[in-house]
Protein backbone atom coordinates (compact mmCIF):
# COMPACT_ATOMS: atom_id res chain seq x y z
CA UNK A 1 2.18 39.59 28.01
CA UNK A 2 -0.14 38.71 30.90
CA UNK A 3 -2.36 36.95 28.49
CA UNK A 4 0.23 35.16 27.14
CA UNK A 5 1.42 33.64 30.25
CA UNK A 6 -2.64 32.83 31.62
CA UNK A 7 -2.16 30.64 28.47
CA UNK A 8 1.09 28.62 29.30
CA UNK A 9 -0.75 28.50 32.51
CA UNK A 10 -3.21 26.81 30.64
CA UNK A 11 -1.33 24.22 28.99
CA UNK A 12 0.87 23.38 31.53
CA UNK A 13 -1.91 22.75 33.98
CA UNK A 14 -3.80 20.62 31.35
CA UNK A 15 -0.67 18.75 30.49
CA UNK A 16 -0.45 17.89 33.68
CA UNK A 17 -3.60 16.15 34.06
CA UNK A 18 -3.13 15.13 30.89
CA UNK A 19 0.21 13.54 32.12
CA UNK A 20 -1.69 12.12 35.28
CA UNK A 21 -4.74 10.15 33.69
CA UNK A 22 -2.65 8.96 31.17
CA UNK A 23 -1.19 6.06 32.74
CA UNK A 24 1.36 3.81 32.62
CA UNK A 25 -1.46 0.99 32.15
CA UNK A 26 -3.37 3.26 29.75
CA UNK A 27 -0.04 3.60 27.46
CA UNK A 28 -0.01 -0.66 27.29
CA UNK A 29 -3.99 -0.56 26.72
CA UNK A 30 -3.14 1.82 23.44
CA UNK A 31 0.00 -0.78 22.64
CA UNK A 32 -2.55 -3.81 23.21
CA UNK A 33 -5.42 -2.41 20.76
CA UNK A 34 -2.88 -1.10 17.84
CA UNK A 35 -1.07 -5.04 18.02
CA UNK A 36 -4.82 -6.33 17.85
CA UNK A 37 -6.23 -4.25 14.97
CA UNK A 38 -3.32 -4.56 13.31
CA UNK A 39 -2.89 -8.38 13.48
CA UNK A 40 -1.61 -10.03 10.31
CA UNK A 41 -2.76 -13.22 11.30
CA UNK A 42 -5.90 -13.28 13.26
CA UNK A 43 -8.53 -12.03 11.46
CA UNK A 44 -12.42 -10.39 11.98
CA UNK A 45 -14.09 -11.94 14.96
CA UNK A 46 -11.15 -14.06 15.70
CA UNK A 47 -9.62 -11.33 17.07
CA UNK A 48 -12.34 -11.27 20.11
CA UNK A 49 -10.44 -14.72 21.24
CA UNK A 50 -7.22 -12.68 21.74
CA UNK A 51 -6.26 -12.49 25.39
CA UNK A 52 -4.11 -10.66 27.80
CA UNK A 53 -3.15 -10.49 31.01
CA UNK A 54 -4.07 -7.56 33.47
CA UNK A 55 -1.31 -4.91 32.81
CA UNK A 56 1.07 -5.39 35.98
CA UNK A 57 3.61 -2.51 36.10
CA UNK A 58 6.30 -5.48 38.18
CA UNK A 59 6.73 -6.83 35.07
CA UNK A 60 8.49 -3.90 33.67
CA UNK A 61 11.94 -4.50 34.60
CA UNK A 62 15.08 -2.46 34.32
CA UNK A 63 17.80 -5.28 33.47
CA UNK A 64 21.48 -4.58 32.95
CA UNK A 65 23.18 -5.52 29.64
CA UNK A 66 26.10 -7.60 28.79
CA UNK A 67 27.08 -7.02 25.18
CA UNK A 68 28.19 -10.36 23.63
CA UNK A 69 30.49 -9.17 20.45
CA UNK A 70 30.89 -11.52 17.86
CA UNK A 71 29.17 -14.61 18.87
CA UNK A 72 28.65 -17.37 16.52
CA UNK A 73 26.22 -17.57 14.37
CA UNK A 74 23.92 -20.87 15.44
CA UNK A 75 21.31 -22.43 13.93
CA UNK A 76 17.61 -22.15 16.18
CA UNK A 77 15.36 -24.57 16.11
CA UNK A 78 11.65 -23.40 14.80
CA UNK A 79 8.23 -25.13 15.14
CA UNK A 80 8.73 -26.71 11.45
CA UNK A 81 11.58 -28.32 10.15
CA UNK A 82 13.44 -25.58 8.71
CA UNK A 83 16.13 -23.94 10.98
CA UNK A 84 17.20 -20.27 11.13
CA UNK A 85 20.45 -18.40 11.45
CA UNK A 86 20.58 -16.41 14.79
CA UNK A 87 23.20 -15.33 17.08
CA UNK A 88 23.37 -13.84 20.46
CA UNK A 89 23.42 -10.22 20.86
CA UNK A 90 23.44 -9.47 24.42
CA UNK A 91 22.41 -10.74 28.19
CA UNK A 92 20.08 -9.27 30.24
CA UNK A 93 20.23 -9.82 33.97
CA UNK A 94 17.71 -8.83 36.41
CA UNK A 95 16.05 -9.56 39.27
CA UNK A 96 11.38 -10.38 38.93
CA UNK A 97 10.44 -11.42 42.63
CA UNK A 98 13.62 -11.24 43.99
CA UNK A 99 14.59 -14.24 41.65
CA UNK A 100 17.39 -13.53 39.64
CA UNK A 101 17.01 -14.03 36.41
CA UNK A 102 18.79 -13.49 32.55
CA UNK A 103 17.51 -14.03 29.12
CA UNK A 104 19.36 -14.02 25.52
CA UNK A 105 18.68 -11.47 22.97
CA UNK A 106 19.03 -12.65 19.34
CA UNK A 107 20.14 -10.75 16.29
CA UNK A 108 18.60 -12.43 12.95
CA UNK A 109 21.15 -13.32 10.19
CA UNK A 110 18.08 -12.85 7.63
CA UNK A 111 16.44 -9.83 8.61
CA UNK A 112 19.66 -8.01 8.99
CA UNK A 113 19.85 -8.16 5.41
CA UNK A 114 16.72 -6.03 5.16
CA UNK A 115 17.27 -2.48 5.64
CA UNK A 116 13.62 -1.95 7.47
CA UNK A 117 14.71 -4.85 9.90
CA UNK A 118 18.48 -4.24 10.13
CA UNK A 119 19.01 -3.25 13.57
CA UNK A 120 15.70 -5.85 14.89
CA UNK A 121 16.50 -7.97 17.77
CA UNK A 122 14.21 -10.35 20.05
CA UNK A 123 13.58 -12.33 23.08
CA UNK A 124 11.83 -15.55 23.12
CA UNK A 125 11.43 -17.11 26.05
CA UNK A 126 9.35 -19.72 27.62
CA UNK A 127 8.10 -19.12 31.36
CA UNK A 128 5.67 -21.57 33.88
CA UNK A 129 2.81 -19.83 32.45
CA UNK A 130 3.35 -21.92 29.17
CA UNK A 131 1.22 -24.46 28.30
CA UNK A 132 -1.51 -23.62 30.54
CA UNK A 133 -2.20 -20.01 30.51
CA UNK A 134 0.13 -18.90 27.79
CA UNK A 135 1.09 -20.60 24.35
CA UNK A 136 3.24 -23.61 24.92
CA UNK A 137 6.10 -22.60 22.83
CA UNK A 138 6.97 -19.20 24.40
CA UNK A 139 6.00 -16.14 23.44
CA UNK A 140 8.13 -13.19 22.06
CA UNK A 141 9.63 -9.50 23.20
CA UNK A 142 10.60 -7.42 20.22
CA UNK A 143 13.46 -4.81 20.78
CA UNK A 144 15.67 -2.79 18.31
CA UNK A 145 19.47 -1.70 19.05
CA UNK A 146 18.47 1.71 19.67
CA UNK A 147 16.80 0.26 22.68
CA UNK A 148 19.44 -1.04 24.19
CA UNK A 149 20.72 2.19 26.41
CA UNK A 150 24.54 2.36 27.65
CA UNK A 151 24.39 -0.73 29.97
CA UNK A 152 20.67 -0.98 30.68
CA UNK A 153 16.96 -2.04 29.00
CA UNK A 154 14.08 -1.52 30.35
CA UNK A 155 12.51 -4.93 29.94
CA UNK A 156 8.23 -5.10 29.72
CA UNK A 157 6.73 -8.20 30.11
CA UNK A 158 3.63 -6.58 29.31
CA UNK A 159 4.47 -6.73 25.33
CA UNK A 160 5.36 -10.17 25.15
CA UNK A 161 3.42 -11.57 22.24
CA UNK A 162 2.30 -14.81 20.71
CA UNK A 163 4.44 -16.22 17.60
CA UNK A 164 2.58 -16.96 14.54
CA UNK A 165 2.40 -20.61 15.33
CA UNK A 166 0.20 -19.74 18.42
CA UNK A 167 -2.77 -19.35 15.85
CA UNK A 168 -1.80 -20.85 12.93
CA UNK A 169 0.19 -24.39 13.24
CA UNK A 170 1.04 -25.49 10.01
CA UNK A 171 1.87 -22.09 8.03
CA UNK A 172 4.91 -20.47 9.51
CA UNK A 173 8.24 -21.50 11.02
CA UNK A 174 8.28 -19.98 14.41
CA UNK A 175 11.72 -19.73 16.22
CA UNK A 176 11.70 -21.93 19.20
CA UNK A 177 12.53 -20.18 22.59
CA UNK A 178 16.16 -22.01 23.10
CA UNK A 179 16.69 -23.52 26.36
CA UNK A 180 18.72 -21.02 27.94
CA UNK A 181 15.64 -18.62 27.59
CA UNK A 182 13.82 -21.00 30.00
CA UNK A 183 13.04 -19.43 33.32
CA UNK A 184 12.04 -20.61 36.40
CA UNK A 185 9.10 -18.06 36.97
CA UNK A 186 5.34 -17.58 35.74
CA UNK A 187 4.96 -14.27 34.09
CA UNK A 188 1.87 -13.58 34.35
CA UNK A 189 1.96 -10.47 32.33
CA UNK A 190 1.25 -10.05 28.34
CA UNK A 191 -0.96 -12.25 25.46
CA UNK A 192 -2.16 -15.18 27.01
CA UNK A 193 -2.74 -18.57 24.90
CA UNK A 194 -5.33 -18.11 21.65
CA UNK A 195 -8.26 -20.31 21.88
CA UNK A 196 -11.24 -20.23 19.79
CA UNK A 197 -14.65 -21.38 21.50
């Protein structure tokens, strides 16, 4: 019995040290390298030209959620001709340097028709980072509906990502961030703009 316990001893001391050096910036490091390896766009040594901002824990936000039930479907602009079928799911509001700010969340009319996308949602937005340190046309926050908590997401600036269209013009049809997902704020967290040198 007394061995027993020396052991959960053990393990609960090295989980906790475990628990400690594995930080909050360590967990977006892991997120950053699995997105990069696993890019379906950006391939071999391309993928050295893939940037990020430092990892700034302010950017990870708890917002509160207003539900929007049964909004119209719309039609969002993308960076070809085409147009896609989206409507808003929800509204977060929160507050990023004491500005307060909100930003849509979509739900696709296409990808709800596939069962390994059904409950996929996503933020685009465009912040004053775009265009000079970010990609010009906003960048991206994915999210599923199982995220969204009774009346709260935690929102991380830290995973917003570059569309397709940041590295590859004339190929895809990228939605474009709509203007209501404009905000008056650089967030200086996540990919920065692709260049290759």
């Amino acid at each position: 019995m007394e061995r027993i316990f020396i052991i959960f001893l053990f393990l609960l001391f090295n989980y906790a040290t475990f628990s400690q050096k594995y930080s909050y910036e360590d967990s977006i490091n892991t997120y950053r390298s699995k997105y990069v390896k696993e890019h379906e766009v950006v391939k071999g040594s391309d993928k050295k030209q893939m940037s990020f901002f430092p990892v700034d824990e302010n950017y990870r936000v708890i917002t509160r959620v207003e539900l929007i039930e049964d909004a119209p479907w719309f039609s969002m602009e993308t960076s070809s001709d085409k147009k896609k079928p989206y409507r808003v799911y929800a509204i977060l509001h929160f507050k990023l340097y004491n500005q307060v700010l909100k930003l849509h969340v979509y739900q696709s009319k296409d990808l709800m028709k596939m069962p390994a996308y059904a409950d996929h949602l996503f933020i685009p937005f465009v912040d004053e980072t775009c265009g000079d340190e970010s990609y010009e046309n906003g960048r991206y926050i994915d999210l599923t509906i199982a995220d969204i908590n009774p009346g709260t997401y935690l929102l991380d600036f830290n995973k917003a990502y570059n569309p397709y269209c940041a590295y590859v013009s004339n190929k895809y049809s990228c939605p474009v961030p709509p203007r209501e997902n404009h905000i008056n704020i650089a967030v200086k967290a996540g990919e920065k703009k692709f260049a290759i040198h």
